[in-house]
N, C-alpha and C. Protein backbone atom coordinates (compact mmCIF):
# COMPACT_ATOMS: atom_id res chain seq x y z
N UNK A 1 8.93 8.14 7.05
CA UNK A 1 10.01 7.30 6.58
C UNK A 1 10.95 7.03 7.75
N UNK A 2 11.51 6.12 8.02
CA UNK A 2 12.40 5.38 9.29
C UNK A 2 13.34 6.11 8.79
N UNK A 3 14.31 6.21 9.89
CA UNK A 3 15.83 6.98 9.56
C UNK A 3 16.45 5.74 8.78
N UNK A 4 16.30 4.91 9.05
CA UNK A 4 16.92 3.38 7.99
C UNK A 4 16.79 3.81 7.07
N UNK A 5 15.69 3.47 6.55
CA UNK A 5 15.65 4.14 4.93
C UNK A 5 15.86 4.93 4.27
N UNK A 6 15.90 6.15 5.22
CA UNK A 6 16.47 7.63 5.02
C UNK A 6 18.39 7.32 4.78
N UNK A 7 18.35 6.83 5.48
CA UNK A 7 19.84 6.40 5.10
C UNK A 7 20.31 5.30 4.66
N UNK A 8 19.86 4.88 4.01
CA UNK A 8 19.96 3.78 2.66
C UNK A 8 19.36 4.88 1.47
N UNK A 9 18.72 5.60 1.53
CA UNK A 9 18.18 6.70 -0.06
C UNK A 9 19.59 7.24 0.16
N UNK A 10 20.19 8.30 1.31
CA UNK A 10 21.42 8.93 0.92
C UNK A 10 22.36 8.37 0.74
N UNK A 11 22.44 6.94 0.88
CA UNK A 11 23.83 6.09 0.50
C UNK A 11 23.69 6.21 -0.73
N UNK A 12 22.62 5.21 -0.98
CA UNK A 12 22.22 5.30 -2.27
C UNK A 12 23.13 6.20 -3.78
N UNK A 13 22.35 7.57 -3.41
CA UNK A 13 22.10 8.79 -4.01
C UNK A 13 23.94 9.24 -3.82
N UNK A 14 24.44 9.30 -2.57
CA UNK A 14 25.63 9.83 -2.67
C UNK A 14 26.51 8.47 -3.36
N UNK A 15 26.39 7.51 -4.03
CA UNK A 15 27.14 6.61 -4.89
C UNK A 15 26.82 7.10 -6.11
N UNK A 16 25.29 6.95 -6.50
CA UNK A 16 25.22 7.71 -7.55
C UNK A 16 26.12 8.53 -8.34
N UNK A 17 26.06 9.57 -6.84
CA UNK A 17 26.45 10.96 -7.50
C UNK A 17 27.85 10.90 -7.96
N UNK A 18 28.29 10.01 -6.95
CA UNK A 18 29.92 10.11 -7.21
C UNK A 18 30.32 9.42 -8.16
N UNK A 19 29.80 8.58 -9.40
CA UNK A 19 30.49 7.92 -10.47
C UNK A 19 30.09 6.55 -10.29
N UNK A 20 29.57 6.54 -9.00
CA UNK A 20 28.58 4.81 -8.70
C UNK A 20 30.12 3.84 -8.95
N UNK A 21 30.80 3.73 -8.53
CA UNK A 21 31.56 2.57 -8.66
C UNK A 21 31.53 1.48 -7.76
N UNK A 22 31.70 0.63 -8.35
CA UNK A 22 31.16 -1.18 -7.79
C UNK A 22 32.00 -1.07 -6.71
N UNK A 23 33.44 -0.29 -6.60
CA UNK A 23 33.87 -0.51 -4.96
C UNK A 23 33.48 0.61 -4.19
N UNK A 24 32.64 -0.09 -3.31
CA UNK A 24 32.12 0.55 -1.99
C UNK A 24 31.66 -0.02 -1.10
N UNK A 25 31.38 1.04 -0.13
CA UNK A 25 31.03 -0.07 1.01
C UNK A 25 29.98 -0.62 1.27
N UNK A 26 29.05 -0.96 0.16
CA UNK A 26 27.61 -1.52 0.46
C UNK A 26 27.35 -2.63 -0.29
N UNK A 27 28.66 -2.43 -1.43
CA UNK A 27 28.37 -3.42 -2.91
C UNK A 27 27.20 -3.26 -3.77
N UNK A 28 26.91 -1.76 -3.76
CA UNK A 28 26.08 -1.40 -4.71
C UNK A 28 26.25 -1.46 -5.99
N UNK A 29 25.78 -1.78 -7.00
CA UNK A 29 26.22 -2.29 -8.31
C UNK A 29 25.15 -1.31 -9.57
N UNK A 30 25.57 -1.29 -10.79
CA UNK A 30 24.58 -0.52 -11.52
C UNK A 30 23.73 -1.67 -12.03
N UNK A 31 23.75 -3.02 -12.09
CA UNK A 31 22.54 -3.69 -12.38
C UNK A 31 21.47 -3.98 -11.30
N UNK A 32 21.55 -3.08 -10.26
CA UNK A 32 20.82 -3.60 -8.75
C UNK A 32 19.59 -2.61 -8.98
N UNK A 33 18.47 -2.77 -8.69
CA UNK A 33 17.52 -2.17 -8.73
C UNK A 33 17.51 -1.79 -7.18
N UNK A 34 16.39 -0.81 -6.51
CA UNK A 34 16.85 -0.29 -5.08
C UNK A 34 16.59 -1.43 -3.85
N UNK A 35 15.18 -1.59 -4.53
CA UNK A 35 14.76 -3.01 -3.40
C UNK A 35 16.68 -3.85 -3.43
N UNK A 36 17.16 -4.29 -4.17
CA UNK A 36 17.78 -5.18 -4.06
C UNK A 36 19.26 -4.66 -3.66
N UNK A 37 19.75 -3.55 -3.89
CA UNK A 37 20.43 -2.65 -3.08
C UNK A 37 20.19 -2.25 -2.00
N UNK A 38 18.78 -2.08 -1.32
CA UNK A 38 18.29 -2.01 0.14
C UNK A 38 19.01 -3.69 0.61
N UNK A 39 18.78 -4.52 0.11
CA UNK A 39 18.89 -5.93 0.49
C UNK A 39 20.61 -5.31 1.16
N UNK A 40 21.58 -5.24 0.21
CA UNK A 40 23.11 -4.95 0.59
C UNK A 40 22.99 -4.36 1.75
N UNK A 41 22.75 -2.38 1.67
CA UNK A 41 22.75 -1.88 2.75
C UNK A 41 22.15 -2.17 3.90
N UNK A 42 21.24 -2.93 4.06
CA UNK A 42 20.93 -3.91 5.50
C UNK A 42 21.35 -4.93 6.13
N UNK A 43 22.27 -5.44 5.22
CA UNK A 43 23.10 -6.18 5.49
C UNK A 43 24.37 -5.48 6.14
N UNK A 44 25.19 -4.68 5.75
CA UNK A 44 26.20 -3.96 6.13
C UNK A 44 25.44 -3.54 7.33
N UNK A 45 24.72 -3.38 7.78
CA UNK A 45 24.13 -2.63 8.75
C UNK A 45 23.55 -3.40 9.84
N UNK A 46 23.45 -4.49 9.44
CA UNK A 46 22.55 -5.16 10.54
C UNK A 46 21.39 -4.54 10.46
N UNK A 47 20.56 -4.72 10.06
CA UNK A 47 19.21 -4.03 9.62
C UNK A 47 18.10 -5.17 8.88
N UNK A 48 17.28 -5.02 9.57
CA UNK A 48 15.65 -5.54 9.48
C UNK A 48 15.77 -4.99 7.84
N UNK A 49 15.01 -6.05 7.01
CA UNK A 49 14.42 -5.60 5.86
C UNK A 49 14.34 -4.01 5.76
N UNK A 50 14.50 -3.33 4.83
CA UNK A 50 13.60 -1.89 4.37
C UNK A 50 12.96 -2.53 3.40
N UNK A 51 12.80 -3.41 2.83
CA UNK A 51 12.26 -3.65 1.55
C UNK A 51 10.05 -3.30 1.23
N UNK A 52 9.96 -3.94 2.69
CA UNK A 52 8.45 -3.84 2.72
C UNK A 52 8.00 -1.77 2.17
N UNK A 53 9.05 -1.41 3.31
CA UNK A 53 8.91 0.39 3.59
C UNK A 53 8.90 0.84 2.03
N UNK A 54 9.88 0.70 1.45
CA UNK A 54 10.51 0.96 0.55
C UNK A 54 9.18 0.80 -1.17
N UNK A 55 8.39 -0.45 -0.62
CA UNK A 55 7.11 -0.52 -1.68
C UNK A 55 6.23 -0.29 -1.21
N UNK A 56 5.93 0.59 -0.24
CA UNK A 56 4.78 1.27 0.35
C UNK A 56 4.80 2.91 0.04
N UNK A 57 6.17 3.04 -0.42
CA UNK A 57 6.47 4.40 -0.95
C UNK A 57 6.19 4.76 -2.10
N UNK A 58 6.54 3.37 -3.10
CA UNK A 58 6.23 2.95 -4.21
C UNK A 58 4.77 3.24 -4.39
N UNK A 59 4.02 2.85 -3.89
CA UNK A 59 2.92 2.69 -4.09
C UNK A 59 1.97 3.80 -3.57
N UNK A 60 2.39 4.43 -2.64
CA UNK A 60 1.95 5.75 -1.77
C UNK A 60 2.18 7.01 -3.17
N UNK A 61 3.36 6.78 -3.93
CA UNK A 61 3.49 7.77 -5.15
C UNK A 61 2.91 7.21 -6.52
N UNK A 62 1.86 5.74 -6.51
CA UNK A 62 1.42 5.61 -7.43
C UNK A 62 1.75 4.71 -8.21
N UNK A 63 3.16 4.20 -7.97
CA UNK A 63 3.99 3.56 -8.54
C UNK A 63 3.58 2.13 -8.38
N UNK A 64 4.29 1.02 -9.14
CA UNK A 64 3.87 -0.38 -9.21
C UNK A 64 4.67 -0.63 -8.05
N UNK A 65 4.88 -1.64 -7.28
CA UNK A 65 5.73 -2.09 -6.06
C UNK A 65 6.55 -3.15 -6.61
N UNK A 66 6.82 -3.98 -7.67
CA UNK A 66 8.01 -4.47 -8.68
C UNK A 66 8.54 -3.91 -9.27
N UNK A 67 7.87 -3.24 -10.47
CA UNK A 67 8.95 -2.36 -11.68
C UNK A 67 8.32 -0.69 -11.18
N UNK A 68 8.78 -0.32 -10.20
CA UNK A 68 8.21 1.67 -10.05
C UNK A 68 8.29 1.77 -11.50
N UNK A 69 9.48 1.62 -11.95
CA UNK A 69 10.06 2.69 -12.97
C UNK A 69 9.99 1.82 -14.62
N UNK A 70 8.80 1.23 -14.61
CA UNK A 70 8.84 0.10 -15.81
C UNK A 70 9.60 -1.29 -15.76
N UNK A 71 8.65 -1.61 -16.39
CA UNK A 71 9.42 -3.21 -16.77
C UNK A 71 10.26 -3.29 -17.62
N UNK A 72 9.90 -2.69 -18.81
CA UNK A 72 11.12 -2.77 -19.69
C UNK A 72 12.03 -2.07 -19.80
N UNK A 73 11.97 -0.67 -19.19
CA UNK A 73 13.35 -0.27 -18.56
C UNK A 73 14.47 -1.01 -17.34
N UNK A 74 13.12 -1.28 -16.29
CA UNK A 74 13.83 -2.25 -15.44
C UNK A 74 14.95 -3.49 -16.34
N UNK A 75 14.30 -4.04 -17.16
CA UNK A 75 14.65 -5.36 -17.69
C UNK A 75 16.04 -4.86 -18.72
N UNK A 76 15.71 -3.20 -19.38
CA UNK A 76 17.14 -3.36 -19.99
C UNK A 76 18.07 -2.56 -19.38
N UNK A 77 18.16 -1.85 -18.27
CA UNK A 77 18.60 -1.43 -17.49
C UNK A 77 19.74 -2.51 -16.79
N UNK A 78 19.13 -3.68 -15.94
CA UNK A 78 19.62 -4.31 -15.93
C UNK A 78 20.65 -5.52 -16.96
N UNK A 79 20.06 -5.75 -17.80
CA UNK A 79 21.40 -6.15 -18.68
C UNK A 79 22.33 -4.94 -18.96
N UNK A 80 22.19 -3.90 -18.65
CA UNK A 80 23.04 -2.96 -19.42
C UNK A 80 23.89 -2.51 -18.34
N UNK A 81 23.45 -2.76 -16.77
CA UNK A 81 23.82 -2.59 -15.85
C UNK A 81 23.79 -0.87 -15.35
N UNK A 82 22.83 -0.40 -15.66
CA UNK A 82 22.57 1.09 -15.89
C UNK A 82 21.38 1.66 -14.74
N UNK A 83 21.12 0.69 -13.78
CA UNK A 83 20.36 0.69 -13.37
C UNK A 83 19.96 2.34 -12.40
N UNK A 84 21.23 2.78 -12.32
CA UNK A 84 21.72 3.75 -11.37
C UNK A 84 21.28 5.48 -11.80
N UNK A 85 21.48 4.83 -13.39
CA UNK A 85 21.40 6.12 -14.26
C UNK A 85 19.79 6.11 -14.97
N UNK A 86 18.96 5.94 -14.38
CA UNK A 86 17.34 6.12 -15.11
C UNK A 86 16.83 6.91 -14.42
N UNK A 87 16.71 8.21 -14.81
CA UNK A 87 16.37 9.60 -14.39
C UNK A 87 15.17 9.63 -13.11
N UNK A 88 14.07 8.39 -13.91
CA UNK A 88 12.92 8.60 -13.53
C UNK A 88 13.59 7.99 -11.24
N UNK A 89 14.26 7.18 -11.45
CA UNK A 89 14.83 6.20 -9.97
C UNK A 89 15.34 7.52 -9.56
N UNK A 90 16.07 7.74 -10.18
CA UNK A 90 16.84 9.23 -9.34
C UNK A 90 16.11 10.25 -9.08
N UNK A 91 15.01 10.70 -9.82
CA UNK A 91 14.64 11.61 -9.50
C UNK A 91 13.58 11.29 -8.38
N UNK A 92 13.18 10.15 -8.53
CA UNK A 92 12.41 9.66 -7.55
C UNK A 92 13.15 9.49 -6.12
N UNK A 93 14.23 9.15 -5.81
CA UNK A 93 14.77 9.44 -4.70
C UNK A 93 14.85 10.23 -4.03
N UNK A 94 15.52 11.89 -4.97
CA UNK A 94 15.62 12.75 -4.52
C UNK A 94 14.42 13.52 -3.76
N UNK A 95 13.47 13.28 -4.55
CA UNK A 95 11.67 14.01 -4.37
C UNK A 95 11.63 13.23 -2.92
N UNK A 96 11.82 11.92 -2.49
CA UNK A 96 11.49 11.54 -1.70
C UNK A 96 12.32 11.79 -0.47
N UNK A 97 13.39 11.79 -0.71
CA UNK A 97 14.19 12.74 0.46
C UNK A 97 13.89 14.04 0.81
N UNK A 98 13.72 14.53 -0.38
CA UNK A 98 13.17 16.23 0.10
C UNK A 98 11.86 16.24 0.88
N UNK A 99 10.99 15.40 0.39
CA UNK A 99 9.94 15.42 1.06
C UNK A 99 10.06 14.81 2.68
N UNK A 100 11.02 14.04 2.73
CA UNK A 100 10.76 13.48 4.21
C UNK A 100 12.12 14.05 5.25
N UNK A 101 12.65 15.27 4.92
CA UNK A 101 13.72 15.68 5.91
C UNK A 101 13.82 15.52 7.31
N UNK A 102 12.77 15.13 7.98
CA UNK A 102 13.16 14.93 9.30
C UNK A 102 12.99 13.71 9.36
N UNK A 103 12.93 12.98 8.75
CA UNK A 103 13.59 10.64 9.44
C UNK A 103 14.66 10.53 9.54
């Protein structure tokens, strides 16, 4: 995993943790799915896509490379703007940070 992405998961994850509120410094939002929250934090950053990396992980754990975490969660997640709080995304982050500690 690139240190980029490694640090876009702990941005991520440390908004999360903290109550996820829409002001911050990436404009992470709870209707953003990660691909599209990677989109923000590369922007703030000056940063090349992560998006490709990011569904190769997806897919390296099995996962679909559009909806990882379902479609129809994806789909009501997003109207509900909850996107932040679906166990299966979070827990999937975390697994994936633990697993890659040195990027």
């Amino acid at each position: 995993m690139s240190k980029e992405l490694k640090a876009f998961l702990r941005a991520w994850l440390w908004w999360v943790m903290t109550d996820a509120n829409e002001d911050n410094p990436y404009g992470f939002r709870g209707d953003m799915g990660l691909c599209y929250a990677s989109w923000f934090f590369r922007r703030v950053h000056e940063l090349g896509s992560l998006e490709p990396e990011l569904k190769k992980l997806f897919w390296k754990d099995g996962l679909d490379e559009v909806y990882p975490f379902g479609e129809a969660d994806f789909d009501e997640r997003d109207e509900a703007g909850t996107m932040h709080l679906c166990p299966k995304r979070v827990g999937w982050v975390i697994k994936t940070l633990k697993e890659n500690p040195d990027a």
